[in-house]
C-alpha atoms as a PDB file:
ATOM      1  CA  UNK A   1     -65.255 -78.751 184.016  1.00  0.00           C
ATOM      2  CA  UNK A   2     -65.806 -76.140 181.531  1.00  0.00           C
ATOM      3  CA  UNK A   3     -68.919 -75.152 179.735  1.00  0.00           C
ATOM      4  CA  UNK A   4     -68.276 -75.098 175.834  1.00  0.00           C
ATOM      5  CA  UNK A   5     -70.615 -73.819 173.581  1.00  0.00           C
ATOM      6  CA  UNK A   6     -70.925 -75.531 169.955  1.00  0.00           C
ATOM      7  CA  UNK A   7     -68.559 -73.329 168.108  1.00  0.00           C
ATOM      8  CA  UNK A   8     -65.754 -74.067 170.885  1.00  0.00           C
ATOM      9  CA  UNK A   9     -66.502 -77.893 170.722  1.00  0.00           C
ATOM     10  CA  UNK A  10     -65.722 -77.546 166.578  1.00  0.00           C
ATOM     11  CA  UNK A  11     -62.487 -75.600 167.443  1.00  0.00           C
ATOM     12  CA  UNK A  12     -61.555 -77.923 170.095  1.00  0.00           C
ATOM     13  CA  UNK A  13     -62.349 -80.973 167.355  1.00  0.00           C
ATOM     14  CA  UNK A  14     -60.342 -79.194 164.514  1.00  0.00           C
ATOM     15  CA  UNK A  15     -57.582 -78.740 166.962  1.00  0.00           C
ATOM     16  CA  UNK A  16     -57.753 -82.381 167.243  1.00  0.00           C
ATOM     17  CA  UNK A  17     -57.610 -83.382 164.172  1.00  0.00           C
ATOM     18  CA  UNK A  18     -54.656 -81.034 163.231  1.00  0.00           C
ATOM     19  CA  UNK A  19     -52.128 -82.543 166.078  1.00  0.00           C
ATOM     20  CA  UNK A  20     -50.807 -85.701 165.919  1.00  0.00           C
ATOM     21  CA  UNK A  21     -51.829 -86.737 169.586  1.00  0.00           C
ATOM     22  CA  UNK A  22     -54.268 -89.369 170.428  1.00  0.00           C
ATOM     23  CA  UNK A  23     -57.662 -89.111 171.826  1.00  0.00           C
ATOM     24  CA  UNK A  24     -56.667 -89.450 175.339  1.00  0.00           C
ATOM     25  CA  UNK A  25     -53.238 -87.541 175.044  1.00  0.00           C
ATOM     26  CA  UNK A  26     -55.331 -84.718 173.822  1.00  0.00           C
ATOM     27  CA  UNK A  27     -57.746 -84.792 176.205  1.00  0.00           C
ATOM     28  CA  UNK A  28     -55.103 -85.122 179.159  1.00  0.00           C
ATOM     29  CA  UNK A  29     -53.076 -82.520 177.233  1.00  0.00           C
ATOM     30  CA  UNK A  30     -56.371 -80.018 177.347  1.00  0.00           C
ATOM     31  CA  UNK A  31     -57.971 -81.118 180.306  1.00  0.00           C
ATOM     32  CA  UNK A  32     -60.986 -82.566 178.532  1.00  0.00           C
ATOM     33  CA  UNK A  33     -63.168 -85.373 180.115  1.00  0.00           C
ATOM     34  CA  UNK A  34     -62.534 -88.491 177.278  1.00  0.00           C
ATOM     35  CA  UNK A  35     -65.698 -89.185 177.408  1.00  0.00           C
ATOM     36  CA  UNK A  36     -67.541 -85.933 176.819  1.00  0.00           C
ATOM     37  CA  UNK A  37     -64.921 -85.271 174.177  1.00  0.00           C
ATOM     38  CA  UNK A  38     -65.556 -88.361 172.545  1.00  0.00           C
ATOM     39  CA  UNK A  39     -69.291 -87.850 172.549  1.00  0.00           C
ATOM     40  CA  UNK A  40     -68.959 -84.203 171.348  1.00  0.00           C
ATOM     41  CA  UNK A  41     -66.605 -85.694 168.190  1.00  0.00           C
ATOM     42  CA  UNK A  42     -69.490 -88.453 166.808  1.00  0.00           C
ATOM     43  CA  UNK A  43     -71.657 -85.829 167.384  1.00  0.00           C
ATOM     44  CA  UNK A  44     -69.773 -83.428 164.976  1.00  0.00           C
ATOM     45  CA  UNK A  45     -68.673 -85.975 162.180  1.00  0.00           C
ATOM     46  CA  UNK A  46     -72.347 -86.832 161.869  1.00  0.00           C
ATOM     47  CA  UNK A  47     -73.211 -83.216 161.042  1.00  0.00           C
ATOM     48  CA  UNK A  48     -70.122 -82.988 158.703  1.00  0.00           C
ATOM     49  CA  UNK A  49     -71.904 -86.063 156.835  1.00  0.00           C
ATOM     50  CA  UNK A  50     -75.278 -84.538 156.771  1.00  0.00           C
ATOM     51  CA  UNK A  51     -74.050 -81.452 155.305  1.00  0.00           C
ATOM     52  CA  UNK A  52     -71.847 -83.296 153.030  1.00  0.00           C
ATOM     53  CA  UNK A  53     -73.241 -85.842 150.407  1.00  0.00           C
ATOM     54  CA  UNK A  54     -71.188 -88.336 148.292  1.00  0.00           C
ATOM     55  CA  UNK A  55     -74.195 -88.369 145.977  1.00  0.00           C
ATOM     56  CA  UNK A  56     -75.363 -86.114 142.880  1.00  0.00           C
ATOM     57  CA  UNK A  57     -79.060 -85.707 142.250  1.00  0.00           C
ATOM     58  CA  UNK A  58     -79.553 -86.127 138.832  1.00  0.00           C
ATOM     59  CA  UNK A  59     -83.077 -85.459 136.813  1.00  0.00           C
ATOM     60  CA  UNK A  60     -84.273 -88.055 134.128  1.00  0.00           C
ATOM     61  CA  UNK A  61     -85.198 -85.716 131.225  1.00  0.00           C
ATOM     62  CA  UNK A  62     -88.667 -85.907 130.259  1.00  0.00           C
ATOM     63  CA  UNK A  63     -89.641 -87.301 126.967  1.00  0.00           C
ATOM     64  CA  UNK A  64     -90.506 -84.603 124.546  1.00  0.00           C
ATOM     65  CA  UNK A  65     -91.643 -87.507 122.275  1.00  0.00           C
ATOM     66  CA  UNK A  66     -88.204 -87.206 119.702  1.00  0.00           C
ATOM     67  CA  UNK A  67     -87.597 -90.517 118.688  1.00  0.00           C
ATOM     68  CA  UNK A  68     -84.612 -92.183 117.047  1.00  0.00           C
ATOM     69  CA  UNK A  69     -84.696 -94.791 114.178  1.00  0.00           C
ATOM     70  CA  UNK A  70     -82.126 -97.160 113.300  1.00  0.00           C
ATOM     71  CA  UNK A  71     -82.604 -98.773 109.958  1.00  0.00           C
ATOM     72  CA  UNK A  72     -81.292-102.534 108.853  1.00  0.00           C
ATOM     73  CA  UNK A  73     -82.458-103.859 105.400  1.00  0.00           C
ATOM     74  CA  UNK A  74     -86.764-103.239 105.860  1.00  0.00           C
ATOM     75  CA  UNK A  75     -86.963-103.473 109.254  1.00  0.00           C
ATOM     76  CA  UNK A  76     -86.877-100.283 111.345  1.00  0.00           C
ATOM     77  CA  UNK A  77     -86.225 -99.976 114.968  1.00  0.00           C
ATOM     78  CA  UNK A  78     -87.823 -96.480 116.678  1.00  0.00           C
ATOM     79  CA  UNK A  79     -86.862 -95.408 120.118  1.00  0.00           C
ATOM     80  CA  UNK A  80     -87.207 -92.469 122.393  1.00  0.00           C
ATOM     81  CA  UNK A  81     -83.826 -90.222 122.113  1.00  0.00           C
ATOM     82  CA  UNK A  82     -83.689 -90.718 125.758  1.00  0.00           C
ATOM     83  CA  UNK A  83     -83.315 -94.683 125.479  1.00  0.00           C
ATOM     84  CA  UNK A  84     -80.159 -96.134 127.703  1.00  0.00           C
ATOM     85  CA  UNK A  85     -77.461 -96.630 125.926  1.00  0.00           C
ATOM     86  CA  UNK A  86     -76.493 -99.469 127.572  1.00  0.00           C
ATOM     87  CA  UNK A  87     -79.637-100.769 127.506  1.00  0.00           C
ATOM     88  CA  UNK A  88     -79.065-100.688 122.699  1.00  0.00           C
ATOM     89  CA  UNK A  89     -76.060-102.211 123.542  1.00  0.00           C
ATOM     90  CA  UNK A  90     -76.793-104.815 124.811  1.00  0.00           C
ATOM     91  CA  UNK A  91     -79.355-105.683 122.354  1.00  0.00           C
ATOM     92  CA  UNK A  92     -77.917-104.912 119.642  1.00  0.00           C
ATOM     93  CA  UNK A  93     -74.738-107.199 120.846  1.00  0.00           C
ATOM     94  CA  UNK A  94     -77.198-109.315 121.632  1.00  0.00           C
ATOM     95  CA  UNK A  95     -78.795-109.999 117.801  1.00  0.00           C
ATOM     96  CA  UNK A  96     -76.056-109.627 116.421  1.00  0.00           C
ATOM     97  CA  UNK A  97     -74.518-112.454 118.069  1.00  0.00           C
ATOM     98  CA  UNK A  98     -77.164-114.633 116.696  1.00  0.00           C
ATOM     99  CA  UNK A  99     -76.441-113.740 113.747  1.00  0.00           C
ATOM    100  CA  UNK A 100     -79.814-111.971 113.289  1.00  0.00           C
ATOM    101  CA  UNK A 101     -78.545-108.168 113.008  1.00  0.00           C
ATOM    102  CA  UNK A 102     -76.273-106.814 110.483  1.00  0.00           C
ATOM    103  CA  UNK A 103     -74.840-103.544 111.068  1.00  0.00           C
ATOM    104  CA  UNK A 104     -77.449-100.500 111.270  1.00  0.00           C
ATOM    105  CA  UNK A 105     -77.557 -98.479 107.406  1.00  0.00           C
ATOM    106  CA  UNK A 106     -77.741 -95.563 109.498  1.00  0.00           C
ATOM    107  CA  UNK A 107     -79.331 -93.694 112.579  1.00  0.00           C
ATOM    108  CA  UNK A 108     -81.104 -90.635 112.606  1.00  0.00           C
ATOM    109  CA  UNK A 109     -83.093 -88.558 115.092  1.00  0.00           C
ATOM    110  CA  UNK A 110     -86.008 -86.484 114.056  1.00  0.00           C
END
């Protein structure tokens, strides 16, 4: 059997990858135990998945204490600029469901 050092084991896996053969025809086509082949492989996609990451990382902004008011008749609503919108949707769907909110005069950020 034939030492391979970590480079050779990627070219070997690429090579893989590129044919159309099956684990064992490939290895019986290269003269590669199945096994150590096999090994060598879950060894290598692991890596590729360290390296790689399906996730962003995203910073919160830090509140530099702007606010944002939303105005309905005399009552006024004030919330950090960095409020989830999702979070005023829902609320606002919310009250106005129950008839308690009318639509907002106007919203402003200062």
């Amino acid at each position: 059997m034939t030492k391979r050092n970590t480079k050779e084991w990627q070219e070997i896996i690429q090579q893989h990858i590129a044919s159309v053969l099956s684990v064992m025809d490939f290895c019986e086509k290269h003269n590669i135990n199945k096994k150590h082949f096999s090994d060598r492989r879950r060894y290598w996609l692991k890596q590729q998945h360290k390296t790689v990451s399906p996730f962003i990382k995203v910073n919160k902004p830090h509140s530099n204490g702007t606010v944002m008011s939303l105005q309905m008749d005399n009552a006024k609503l004030s919330l950090p600029v960095h409020t989830e919108p999702d979070w005023l949707a829902h609320h606002s769907k919310r009250y106005q469901h129950e008839n308690v909110c009318r639509p907002f005069k106007y919203l402003s950020a200062y």
